[in-house]
C-alpha atoms as a PDB file:
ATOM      1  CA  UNK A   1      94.797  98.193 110.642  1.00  0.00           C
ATOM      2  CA  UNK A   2      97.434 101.105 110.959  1.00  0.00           C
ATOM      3  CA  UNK A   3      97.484 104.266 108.911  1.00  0.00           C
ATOM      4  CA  UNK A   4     101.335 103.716 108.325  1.00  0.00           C
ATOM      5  CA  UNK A   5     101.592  99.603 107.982  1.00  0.00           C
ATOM      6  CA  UNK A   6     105.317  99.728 107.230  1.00  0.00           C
ATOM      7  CA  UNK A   7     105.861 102.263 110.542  1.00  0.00           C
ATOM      8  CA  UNK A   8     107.596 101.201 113.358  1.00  0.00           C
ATOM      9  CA  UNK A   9     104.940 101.505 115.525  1.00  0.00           C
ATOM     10  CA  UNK A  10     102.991  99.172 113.840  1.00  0.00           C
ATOM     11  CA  UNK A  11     106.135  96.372 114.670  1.00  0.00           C
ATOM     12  CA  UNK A  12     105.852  96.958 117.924  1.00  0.00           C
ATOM     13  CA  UNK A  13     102.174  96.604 117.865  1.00  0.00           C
ATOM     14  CA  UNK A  14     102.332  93.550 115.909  1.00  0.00           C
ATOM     15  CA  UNK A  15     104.845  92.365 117.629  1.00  0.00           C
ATOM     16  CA  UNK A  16     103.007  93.061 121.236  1.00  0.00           C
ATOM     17  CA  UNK A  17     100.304  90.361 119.488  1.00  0.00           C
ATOM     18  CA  UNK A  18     102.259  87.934 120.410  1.00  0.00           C
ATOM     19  CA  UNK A  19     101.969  87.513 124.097  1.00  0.00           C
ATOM     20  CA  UNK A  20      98.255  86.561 123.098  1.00  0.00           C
ATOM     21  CA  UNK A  21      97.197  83.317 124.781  1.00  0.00           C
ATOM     22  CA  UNK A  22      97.283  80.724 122.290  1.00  0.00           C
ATOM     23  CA  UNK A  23      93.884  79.331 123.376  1.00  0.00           C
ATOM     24  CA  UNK A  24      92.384  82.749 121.715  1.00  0.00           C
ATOM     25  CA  UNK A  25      94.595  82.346 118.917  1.00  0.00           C
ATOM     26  CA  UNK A  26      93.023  78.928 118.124  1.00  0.00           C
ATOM     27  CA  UNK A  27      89.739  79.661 118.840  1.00  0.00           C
ATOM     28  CA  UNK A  28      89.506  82.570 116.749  1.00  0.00           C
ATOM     29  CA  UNK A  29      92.287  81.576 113.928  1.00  0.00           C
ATOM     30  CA  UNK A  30      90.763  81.192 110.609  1.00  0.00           C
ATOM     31  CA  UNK A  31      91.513  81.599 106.755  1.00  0.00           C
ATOM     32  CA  UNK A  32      91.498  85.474 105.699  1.00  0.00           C
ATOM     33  CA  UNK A  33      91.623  85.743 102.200  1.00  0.00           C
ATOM     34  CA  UNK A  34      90.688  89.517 101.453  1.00  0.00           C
ATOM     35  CA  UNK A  35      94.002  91.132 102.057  1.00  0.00           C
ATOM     36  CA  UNK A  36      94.952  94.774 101.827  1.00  0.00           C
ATOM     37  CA  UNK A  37      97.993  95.447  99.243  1.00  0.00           C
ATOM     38  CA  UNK A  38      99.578  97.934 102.036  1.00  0.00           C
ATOM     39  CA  UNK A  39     103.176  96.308 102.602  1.00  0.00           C
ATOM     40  CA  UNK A  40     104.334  94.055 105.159  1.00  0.00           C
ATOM     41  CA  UNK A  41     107.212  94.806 107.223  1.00  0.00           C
ATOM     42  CA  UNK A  42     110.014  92.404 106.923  1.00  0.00           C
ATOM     43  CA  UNK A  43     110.432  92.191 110.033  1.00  0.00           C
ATOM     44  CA  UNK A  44     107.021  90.525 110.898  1.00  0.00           C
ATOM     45  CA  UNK A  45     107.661  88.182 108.078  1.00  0.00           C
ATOM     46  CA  UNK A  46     110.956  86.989 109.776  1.00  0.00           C
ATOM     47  CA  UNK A  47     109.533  86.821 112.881  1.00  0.00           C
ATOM     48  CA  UNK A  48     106.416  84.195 111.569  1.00  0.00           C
ATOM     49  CA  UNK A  49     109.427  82.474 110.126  1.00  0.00           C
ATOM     50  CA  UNK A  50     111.298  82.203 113.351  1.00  0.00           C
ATOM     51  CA  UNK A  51     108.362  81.324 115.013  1.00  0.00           C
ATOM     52  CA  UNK A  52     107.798  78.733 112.108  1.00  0.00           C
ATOM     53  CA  UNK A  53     111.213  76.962 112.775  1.00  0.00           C
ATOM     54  CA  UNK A  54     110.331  76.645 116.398  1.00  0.00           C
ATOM     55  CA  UNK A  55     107.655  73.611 114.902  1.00  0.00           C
ATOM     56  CA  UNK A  56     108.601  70.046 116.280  1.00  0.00           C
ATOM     57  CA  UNK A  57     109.670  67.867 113.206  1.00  0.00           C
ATOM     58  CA  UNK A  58     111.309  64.494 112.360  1.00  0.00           C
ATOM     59  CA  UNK A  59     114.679  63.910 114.112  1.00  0.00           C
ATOM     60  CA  UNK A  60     115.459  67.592 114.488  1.00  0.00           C
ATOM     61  CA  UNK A  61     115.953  67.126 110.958  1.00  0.00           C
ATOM     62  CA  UNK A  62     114.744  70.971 109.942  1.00  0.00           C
ATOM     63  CA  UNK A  63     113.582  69.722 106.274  1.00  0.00           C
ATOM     64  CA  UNK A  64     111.498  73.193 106.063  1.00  0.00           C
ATOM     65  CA  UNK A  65     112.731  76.051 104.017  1.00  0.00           C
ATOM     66  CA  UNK A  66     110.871  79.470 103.841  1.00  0.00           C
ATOM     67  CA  UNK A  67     110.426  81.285 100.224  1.00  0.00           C
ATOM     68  CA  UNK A  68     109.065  84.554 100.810  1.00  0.00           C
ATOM     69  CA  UNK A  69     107.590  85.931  97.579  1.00  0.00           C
ATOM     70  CA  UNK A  70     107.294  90.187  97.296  1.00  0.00           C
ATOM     71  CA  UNK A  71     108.442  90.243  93.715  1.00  0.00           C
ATOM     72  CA  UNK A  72     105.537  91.766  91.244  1.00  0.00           C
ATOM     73  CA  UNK A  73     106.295  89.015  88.326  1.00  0.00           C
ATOM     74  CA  UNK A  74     106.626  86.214  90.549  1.00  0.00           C
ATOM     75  CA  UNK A  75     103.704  86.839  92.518  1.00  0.00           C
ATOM     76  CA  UNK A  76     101.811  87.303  88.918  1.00  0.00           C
ATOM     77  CA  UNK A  77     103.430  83.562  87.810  1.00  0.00           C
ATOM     78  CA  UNK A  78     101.619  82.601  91.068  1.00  0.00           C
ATOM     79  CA  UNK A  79      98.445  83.876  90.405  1.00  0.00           C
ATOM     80  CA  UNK A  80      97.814  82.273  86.672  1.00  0.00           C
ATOM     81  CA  UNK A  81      98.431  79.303  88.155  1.00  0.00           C
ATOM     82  CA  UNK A  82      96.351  79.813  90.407  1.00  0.00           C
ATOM     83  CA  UNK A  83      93.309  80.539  87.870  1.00  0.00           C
ATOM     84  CA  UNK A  84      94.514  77.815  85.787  1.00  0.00           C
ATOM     85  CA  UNK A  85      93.298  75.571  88.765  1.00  0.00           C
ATOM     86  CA  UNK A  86      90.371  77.283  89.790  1.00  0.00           C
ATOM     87  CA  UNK A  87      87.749  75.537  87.058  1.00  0.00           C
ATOM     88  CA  UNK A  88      88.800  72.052  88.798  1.00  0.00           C
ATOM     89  CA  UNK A  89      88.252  73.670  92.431  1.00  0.00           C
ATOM     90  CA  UNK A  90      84.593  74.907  91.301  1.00  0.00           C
ATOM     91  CA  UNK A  91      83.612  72.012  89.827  1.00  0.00           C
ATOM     92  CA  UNK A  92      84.563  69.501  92.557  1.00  0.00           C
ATOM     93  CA  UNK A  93      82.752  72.110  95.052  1.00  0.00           C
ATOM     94  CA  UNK A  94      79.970  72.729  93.018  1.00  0.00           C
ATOM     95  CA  UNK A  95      77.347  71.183  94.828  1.00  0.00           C
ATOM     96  CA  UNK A  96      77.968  72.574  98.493  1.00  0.00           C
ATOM     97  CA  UNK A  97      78.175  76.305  96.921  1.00  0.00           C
ATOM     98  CA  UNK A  98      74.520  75.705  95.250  1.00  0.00           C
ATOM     99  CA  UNK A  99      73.079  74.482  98.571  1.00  0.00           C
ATOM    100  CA  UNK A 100      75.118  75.579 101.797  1.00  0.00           C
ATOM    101  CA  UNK A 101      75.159  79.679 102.090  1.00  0.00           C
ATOM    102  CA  UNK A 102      77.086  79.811 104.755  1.00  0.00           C
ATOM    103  CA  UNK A 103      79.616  77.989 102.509  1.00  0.00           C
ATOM    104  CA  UNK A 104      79.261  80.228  99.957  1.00  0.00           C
ATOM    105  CA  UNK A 105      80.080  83.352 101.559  1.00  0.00           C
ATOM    106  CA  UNK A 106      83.701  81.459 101.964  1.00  0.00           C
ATOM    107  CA  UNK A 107      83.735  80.391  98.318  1.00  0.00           C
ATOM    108  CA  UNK A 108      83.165  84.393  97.946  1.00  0.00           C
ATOM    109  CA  UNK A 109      86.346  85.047  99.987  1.00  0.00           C
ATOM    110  CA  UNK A 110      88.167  82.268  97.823  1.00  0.00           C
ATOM    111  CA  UNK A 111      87.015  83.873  94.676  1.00  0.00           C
ATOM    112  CA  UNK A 112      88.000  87.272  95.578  1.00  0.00           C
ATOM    113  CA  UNK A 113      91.824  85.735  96.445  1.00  0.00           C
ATOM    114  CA  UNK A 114      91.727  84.253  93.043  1.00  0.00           C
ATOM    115  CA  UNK A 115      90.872  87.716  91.440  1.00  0.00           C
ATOM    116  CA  UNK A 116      93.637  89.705  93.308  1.00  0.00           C
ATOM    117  CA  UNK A 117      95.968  87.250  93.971  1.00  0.00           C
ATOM    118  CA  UNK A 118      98.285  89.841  92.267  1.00  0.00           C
ATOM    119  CA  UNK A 119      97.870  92.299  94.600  1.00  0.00           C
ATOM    120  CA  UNK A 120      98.676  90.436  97.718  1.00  0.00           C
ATOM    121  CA  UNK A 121     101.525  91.942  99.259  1.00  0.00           C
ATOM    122  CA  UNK A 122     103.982  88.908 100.818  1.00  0.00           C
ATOM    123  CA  UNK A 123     103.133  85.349  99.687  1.00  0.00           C
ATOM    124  CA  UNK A 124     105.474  82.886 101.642  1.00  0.00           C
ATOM    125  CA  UNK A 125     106.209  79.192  99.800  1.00  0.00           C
ATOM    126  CA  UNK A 126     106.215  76.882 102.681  1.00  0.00           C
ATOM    127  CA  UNK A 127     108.867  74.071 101.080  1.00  0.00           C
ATOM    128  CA  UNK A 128     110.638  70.358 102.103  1.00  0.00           C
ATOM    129  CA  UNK A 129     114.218  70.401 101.357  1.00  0.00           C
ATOM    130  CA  UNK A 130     113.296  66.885 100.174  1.00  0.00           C
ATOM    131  CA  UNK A 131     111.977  65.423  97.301  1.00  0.00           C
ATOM    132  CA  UNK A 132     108.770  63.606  97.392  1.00  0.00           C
ATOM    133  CA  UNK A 133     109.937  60.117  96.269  1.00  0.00           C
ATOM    134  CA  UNK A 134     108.190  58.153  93.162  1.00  0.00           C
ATOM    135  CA  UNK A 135     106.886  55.298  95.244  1.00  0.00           C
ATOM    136  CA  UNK A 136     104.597  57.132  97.741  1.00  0.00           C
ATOM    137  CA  UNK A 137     104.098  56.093 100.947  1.00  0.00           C
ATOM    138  CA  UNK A 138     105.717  56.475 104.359  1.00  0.00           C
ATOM    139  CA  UNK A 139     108.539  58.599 102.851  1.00  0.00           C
ATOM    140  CA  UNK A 140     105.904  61.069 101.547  1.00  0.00           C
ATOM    141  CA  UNK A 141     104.185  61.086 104.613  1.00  0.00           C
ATOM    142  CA  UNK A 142     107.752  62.447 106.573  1.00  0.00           C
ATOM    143  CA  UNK A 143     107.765  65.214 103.752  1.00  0.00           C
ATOM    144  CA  UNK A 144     104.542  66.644 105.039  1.00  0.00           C
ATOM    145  CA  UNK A 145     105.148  65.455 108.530  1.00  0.00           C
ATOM    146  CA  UNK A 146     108.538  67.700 109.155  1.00  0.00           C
ATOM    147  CA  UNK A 147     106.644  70.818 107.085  1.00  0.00           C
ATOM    148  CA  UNK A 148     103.023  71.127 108.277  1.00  0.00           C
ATOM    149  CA  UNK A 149     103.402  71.567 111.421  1.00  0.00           C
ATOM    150  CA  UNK A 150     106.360  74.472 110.897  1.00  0.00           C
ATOM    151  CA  UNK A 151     103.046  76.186 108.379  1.00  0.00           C
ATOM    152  CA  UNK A 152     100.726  75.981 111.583  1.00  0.00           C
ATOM    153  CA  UNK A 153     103.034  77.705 113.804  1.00  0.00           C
ATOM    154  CA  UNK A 154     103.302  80.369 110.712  1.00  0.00           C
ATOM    155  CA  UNK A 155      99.503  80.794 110.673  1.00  0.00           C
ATOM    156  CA  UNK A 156      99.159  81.459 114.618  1.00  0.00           C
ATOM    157  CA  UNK A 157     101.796  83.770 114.445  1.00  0.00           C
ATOM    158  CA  UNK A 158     100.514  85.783 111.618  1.00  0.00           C
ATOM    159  CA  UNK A 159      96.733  85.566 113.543  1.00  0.00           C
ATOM    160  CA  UNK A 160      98.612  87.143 116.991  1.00  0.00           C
ATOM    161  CA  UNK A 161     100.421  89.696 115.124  1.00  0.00           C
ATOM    162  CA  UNK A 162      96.716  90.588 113.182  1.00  0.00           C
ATOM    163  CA  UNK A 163      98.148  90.169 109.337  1.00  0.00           C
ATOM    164  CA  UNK A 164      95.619  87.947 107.548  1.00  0.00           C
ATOM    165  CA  UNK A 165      96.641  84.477 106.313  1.00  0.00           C
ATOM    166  CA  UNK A 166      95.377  81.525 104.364  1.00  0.00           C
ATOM    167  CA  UNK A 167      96.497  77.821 103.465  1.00  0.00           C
ATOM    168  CA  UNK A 168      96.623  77.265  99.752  1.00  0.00           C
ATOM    169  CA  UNK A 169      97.598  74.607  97.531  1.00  0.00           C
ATOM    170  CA  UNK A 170      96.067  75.663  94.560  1.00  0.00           C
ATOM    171  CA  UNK A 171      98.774  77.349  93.082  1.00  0.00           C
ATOM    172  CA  UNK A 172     101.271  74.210  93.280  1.00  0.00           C
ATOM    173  CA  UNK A 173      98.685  72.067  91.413  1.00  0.00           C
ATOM    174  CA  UNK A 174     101.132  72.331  88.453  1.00  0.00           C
ATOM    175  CA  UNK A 175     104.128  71.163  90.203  1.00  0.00           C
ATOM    176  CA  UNK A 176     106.215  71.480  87.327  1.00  0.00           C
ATOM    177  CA  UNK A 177     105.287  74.938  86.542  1.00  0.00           C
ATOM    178  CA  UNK A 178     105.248  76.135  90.089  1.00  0.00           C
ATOM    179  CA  UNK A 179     108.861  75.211  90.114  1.00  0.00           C
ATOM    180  CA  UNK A 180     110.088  77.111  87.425  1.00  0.00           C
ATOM    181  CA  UNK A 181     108.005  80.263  88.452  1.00  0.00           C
ATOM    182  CA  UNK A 182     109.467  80.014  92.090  1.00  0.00           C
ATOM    183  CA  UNK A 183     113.300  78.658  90.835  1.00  0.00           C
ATOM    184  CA  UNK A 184     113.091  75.625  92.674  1.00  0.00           C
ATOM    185  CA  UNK A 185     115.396  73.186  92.223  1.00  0.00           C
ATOM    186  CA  UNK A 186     113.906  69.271  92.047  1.00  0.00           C
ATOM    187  CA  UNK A 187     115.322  68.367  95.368  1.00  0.00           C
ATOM    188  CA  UNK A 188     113.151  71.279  96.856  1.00  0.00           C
ATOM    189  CA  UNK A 189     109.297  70.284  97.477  1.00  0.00           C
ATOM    190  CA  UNK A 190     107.176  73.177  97.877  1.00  0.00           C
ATOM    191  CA  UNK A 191     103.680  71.821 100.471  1.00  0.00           C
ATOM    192  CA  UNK A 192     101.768  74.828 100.796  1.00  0.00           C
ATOM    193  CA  UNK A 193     101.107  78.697  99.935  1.00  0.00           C
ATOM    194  CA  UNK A 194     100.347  81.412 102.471  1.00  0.00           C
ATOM    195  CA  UNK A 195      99.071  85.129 101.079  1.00  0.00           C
ATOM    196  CA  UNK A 196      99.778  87.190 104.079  1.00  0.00           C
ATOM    197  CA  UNK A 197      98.875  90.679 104.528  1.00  0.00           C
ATOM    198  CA  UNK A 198      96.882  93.056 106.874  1.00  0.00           C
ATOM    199  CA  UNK A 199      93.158  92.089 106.626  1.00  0.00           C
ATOM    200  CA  UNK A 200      90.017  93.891 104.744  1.00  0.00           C
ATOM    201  CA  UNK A 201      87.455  92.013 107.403  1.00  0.00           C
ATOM    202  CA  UNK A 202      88.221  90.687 110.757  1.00  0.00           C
ATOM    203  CA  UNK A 203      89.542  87.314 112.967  1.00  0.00           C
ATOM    204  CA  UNK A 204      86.661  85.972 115.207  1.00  0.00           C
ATOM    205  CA  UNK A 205      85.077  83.083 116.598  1.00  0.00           C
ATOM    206  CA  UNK A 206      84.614  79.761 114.296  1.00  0.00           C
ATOM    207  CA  UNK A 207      81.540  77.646 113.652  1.00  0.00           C
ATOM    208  CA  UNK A 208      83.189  73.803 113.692  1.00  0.00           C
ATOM    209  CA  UNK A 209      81.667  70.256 114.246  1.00  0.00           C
ATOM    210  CA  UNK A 210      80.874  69.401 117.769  1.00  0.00           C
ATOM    211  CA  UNK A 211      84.055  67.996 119.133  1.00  0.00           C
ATOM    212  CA  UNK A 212      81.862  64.646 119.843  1.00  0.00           C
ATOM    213  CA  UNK A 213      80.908  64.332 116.367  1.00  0.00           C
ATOM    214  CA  UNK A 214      84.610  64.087 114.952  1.00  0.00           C
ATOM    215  CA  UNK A 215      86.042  61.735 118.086  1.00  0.00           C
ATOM    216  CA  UNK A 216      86.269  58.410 117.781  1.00  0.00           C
ATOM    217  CA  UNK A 217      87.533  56.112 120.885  1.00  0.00           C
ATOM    218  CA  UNK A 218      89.519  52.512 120.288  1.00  0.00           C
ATOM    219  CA  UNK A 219      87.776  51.593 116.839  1.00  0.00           C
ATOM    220  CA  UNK A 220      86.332  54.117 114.195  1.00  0.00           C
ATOM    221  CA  UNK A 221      82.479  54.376 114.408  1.00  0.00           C
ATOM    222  CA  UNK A 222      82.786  53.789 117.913  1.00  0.00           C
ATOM    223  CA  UNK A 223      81.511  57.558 119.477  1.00  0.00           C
ATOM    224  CA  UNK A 224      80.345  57.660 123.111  1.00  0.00           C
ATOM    225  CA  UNK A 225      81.502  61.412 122.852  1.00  0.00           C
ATOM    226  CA  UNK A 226      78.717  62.382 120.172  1.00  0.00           C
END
């Protein structure tokens, strides 16, 4: 992007993204996976954050907390976990990578993640300050509820500012694990993974279902919009 990323001009830049209107943000908002390993000022990071907390959740109840990973040896604890989940990941898409091309040249991008996940220069640990309780059900549905929306406000931001982000769950596959990589405590849930840093390729526009094809009115299979 910038021939100084950690400059101050580059901030202000980033920070100038901002006043983008979020209907451009949406529409051209998608996963970026090939990252640079330039650094990330901290002060974009804390800014996604801030703009993170601003995310309407449960009550006012603020279960989200923010782990920002820079740390070589964490981010390396990340990553084999990471490939330790990819042969699952391939096999259950397996099928759609043999025939859809278009959908390979993601499962490219997702590959290429996988390969440098090291190198990625901020990775932040989008976590519940609740634990996810035995008997799932509505309880574990407020977990994700109060968090999710607090990790979309974190991807816009990052897509307005120009780093390149990405929703990941892979590396949390191994719960257990992932906990004693990150030094979570067991009342701490982590719900989601975000590589951030300044893009190799480029936002744009998104090829999605027709918005009549996913709408259903009253009862489901009921689509006058299709």
């Amino acid at each position: 992007m910038q021939t100084d990323p950690s400059s101050t001009e580059t901030v202000e830049l980033a920070e100038k993204g901002l006043s983008m209107p979020l209907v451009e943000a949406m529409e051209s908002q998608r996963a970026i996976r090939r990252l640079l390993p330039d650094p990330v000022p901290d002060e974009l990071i804390l800014r996604m954050i801030e703009l993170a907390e601003k995310a309407p959740n449960g009550g006012n109840e603020q279960w989200f907390a923010f782990l920002v990973v820079k740390d070589p040896a964490v981010r390396a604890g990340l990553a084999q976990l990471n490939r330790w989940g990819f042969p699952g990941l391939k096999l259950y898409y397996r099928k759609r990578i043999r025939d859809d091309a278009r959908w390979a040249r993601t499962w490219a991008a997702i590959e290429w993640q996988k390969d440098h996940f090291e190198e990625i220069p901020v990775i932040v640990v989008v976590c519940s300050t609740r634990r996810l309780p035995i008997f799932r059900g509505l309880l574990s549905a407020g977990v994700y509820a109060s968090t999710y929306p607090a990790t979309q406000n974190l991807l816009l931001s990052a897509r307005a500012m120009g780093l390149g982000a990405a929703f990941t769950f892979l590396p949390l596959w191994w719960m257990g694990k992932a906990r004693r990589v990150l030094g979570l405590p067991r009342s701490v849930t982590p719900v989601a993974v975000i590589p951030i840093g300044w893009p190799r390729g480029r936002y744009g526009p998104t090829t999605r279902k027709p918005v009549g094809e996913v709408t259903h009115l009253d009862r489901w299979g009921n689509q006058p919009w299709r």
